[in-house]
C-alpha atoms as a PDB file:
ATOM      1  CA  UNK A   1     108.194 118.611 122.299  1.00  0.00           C
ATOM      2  CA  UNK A   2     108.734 116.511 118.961  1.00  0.00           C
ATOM      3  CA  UNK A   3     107.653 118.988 115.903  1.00  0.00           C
ATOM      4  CA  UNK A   4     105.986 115.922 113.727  1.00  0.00           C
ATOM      5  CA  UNK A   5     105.472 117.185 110.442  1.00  0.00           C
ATOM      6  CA  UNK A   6     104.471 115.927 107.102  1.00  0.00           C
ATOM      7  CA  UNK A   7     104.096 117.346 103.741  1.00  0.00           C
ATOM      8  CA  UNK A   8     101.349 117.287 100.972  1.00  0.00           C
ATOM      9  CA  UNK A   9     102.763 117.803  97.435  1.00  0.00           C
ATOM     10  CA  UNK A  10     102.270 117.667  93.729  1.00  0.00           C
ATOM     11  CA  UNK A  11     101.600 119.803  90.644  1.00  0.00           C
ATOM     12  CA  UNK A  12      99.472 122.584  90.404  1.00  0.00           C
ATOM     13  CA  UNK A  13      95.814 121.833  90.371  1.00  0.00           C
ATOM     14  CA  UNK A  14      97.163 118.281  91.521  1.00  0.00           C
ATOM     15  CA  UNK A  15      94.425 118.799  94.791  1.00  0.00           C
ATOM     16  CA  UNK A  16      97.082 119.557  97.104  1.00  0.00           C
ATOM     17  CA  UNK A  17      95.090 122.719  98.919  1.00  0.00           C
ATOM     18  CA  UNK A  18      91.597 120.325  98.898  1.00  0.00           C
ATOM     19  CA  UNK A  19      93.755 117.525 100.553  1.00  0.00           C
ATOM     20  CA  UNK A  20      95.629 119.553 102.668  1.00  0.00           C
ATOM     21  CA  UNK A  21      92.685 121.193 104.462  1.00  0.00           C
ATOM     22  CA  UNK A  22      90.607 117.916 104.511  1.00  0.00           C
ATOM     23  CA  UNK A  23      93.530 116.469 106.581  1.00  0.00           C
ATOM     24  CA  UNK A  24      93.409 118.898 108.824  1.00  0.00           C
ATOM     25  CA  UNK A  25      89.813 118.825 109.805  1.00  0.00           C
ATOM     26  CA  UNK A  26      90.219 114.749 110.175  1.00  0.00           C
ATOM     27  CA  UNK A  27      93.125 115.321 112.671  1.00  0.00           C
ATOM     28  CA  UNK A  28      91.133 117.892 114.311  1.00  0.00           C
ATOM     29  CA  UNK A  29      88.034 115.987 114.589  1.00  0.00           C
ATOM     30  CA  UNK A  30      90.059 112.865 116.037  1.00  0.00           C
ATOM     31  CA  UNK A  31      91.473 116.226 118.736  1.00  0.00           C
ATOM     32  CA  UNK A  32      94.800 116.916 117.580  1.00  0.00           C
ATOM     33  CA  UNK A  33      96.146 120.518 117.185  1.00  0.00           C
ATOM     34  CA  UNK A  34      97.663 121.303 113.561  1.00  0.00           C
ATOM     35  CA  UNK A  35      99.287 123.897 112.185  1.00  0.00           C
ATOM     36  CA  UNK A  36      99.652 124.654 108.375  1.00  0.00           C
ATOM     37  CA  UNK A  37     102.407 126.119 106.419  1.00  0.00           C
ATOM     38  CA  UNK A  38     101.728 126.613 102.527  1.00  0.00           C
ATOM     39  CA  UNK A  39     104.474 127.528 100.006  1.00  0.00           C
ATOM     40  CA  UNK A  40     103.402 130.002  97.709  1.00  0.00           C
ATOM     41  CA  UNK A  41     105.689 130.861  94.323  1.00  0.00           C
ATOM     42  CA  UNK A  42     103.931 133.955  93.415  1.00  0.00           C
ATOM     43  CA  UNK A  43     103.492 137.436  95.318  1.00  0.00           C
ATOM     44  CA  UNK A  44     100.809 137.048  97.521  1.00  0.00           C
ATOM     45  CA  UNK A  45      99.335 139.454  99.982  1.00  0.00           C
ATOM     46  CA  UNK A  46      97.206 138.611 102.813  1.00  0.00           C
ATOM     47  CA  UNK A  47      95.740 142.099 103.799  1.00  0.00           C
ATOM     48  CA  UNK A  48      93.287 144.101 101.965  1.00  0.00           C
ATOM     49  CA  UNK A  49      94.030 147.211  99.967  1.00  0.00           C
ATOM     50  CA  UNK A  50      92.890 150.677 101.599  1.00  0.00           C
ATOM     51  CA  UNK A  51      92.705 149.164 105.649  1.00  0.00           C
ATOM     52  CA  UNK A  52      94.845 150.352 107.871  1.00  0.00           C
ATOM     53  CA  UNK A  53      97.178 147.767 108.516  1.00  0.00           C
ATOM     54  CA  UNK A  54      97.545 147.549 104.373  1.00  0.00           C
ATOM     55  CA  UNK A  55      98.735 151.882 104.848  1.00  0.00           C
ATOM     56  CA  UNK A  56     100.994 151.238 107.362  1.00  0.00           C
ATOM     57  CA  UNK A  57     103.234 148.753 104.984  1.00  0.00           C
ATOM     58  CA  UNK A  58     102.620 151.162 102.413  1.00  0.00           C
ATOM     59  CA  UNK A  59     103.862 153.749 104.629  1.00  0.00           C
ATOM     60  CA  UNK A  60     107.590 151.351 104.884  1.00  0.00           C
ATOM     61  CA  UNK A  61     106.776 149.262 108.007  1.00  0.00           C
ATOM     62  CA  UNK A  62     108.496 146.173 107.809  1.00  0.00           C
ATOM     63  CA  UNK A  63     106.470 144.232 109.893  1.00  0.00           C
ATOM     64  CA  UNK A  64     102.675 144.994 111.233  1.00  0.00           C
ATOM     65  CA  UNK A  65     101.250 143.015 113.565  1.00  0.00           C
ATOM     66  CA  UNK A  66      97.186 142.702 113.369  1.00  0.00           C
ATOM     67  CA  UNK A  67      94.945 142.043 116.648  1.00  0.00           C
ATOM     68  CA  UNK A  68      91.523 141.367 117.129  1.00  0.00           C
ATOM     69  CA  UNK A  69      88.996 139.374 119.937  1.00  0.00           C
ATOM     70  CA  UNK A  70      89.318 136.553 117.709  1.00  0.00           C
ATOM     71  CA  UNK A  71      92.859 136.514 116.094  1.00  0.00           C
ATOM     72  CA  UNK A  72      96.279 137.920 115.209  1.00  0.00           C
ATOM     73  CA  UNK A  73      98.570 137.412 112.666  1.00  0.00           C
ATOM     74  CA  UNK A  74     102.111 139.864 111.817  1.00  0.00           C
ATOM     75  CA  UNK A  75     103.074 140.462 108.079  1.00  0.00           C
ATOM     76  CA  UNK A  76     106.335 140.750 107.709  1.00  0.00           C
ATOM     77  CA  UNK A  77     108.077 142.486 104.527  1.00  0.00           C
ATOM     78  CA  UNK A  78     111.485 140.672 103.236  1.00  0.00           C
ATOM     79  CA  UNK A  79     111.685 143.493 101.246  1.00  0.00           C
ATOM     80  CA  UNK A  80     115.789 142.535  99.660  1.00  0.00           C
ATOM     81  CA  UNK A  81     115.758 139.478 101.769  1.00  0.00           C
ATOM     82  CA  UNK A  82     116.057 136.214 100.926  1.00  0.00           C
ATOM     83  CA  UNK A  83     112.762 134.097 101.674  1.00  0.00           C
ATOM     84  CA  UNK A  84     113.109 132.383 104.761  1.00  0.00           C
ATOM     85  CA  UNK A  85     113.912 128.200 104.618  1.00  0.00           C
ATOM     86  CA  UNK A  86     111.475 125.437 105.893  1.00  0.00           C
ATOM     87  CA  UNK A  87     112.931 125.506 109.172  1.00  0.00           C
ATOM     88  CA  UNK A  88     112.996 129.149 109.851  1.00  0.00           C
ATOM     89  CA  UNK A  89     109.350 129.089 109.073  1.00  0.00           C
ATOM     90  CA  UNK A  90     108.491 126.225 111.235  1.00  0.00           C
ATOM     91  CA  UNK A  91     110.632 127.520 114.155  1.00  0.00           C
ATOM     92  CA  UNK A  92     108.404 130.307 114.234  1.00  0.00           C
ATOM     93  CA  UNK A  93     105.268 128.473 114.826  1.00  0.00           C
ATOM     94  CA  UNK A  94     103.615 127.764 118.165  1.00  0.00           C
ATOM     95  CA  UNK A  95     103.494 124.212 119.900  1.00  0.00           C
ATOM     96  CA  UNK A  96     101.188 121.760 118.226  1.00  0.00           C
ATOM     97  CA  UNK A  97     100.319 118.204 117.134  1.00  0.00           C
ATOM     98  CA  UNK A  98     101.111 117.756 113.610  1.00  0.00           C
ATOM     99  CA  UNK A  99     102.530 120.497 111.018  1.00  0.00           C
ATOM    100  CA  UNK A 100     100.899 119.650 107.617  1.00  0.00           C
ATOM    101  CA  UNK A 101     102.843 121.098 104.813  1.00  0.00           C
ATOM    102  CA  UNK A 102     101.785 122.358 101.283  1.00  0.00           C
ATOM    103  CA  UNK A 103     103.906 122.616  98.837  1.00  0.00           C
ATOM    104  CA  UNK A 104     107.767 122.538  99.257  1.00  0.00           C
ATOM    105  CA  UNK A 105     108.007 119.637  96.791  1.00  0.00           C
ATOM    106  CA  UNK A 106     112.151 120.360  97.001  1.00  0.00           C
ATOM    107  CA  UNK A 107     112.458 119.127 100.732  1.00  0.00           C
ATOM    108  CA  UNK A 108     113.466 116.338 102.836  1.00  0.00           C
ATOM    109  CA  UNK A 109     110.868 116.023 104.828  1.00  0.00           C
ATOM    110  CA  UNK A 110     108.223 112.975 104.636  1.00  0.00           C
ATOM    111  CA  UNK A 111     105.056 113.459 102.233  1.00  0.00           C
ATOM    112  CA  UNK A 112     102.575 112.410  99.866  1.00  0.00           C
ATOM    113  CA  UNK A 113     101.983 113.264  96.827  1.00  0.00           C
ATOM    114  CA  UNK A 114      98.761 114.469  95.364  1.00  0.00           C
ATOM    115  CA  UNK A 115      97.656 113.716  91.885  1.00  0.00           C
ATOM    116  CA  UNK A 116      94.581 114.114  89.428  1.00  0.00           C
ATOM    117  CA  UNK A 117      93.954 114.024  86.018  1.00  0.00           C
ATOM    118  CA  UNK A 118      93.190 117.387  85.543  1.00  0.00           C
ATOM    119  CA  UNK A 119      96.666 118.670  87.125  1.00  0.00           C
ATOM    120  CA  UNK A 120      99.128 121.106  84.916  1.00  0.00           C
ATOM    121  CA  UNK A 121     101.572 118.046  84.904  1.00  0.00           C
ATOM    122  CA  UNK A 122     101.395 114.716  85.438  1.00  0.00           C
ATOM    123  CA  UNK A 123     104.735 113.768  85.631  1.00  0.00           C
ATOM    124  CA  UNK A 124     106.156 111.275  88.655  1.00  0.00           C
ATOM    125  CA  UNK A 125     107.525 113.214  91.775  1.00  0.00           C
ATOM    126  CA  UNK A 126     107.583 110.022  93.393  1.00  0.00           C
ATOM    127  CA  UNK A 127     109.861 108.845  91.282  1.00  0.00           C
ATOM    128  CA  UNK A 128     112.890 111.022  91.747  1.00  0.00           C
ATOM    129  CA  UNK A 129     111.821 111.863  95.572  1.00  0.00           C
ATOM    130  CA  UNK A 130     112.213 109.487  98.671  1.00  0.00           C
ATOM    131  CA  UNK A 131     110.716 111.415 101.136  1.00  0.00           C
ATOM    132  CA  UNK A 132     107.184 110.628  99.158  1.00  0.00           C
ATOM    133  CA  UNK A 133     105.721 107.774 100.781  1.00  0.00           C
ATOM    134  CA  UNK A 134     102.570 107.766  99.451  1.00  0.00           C
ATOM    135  CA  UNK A 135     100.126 108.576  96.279  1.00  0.00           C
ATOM    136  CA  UNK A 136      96.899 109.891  96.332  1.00  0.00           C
ATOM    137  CA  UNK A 137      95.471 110.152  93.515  1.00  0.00           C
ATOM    138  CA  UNK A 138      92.182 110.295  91.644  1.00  0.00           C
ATOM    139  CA  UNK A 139      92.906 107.587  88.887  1.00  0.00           C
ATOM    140  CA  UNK A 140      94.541 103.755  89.382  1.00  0.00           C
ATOM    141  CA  UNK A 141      98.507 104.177  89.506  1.00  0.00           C
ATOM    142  CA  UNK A 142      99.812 100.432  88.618  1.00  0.00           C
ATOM    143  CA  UNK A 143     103.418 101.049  88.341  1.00  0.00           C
ATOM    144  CA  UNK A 144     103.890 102.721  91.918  1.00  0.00           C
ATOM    145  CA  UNK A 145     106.074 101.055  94.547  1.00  0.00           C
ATOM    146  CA  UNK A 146     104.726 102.782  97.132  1.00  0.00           C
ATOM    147  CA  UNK A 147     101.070 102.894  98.491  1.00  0.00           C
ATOM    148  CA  UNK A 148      98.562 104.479  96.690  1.00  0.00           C
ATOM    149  CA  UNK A 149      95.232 105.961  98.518  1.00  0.00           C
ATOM    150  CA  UNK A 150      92.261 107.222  96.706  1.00  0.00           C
ATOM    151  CA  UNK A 151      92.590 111.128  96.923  1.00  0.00           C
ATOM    152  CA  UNK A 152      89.323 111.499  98.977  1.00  0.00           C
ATOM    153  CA  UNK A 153      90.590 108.381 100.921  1.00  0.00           C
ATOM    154  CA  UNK A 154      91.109 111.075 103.989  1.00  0.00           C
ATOM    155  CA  UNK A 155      90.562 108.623 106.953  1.00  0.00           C
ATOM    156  CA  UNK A 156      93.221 106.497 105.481  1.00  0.00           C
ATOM    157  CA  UNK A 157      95.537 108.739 104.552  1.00  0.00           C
ATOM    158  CA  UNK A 158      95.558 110.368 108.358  1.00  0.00           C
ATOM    159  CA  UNK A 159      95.709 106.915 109.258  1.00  0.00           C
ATOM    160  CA  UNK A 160      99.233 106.343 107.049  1.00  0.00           C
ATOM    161  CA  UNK A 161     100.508 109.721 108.204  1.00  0.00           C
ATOM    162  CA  UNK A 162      99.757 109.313 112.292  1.00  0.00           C
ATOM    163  CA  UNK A 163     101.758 106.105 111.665  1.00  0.00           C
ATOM    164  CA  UNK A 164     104.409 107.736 110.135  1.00  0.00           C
ATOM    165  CA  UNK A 165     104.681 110.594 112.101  1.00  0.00           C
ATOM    166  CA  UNK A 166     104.206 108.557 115.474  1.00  0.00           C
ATOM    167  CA  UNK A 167     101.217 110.986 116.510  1.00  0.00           C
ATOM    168  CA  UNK A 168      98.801 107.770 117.252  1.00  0.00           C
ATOM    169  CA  UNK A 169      95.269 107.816 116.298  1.00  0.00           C
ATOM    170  CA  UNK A 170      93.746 110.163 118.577  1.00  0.00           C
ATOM    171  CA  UNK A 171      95.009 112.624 120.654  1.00  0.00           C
ATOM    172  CA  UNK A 172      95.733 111.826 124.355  1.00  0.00           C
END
């Protein structure tokens, strides 16, 4: 199977995260599968201080896997490792429709780019980038050279990326 992914980026508070997840529930209301991966520059922990699971990597387990009725998920400590590339992370993922990307403005793969007003920066990533395809953004851009969707555009921005990705328009 064809891993079909496609990347959301931009500055911080750009509306990457808001974009990102409003994708997602498009393509899974039109019956696709997706999968998310989100870059994150700053420690981040996912379990909760004082449960058990949060002890045992206390206690020096590199990796503790977490299962329940509903879900599962492992946490895995790099501990002197480097953090693992793009592709190491998306080999690791199960089979699925689309993989919808946040963040990872430094790769090659295809994307848009999310921009508002209100972001830290407002400089071009377009510009310098030609895996960006496409703008969204909440203001007019006249000097792009590349389409430009309103940010809350989300029907025609899953439109532009099922194109690009060759997914189609609904699932089969």
């Amino acid at each position: 199977m064809i891993q079909r992914v496609f990347g959301i980026t931009g500055w911080k508070n750009s509306g990457k995260t808001t974009l990102t997840c409003r994708l997602v529930e498009e393509f899974t209301r039109r019956g696709f599968r997706i999968a998310t991966v989100k870059h994150a520059h700053h420690m981040f922990d996912v379990d909760q201080e004082g449960t058990d699971s949060y002890r045992h990597r206390l206690a020096g387990a590199e990796e503790v896997a977490i299962v329940s009725g509903q879900r599962w998920a492992i946490m895995h400590e790099l501990g002197e490792a480097d953090e693992p590339s793009l592709q190491d992370m998306l080999g690791r993922l199960s089979a699925c429709d689309l993989v919808l990307i946040e963040g990872y403005k430094r790769e090659s793969h295809p994307k848009i780019e999310a921009r508002r007003l209100a972001a830290a920066d407002r400089t071009s990533l377009a510009d310098n980038d030609a895996n960006i395809c496409a703008i969204a953004a909440d203001h007019p851009v006249p000097d792009a050279t590349i389409p430009v969707f309103a940010l809350d555009d989300i029907s025609g921005i899953a439109d532009m990326i099922a194109l690009k990705t060759g997914l189609g328009e609904t699932a089969a």
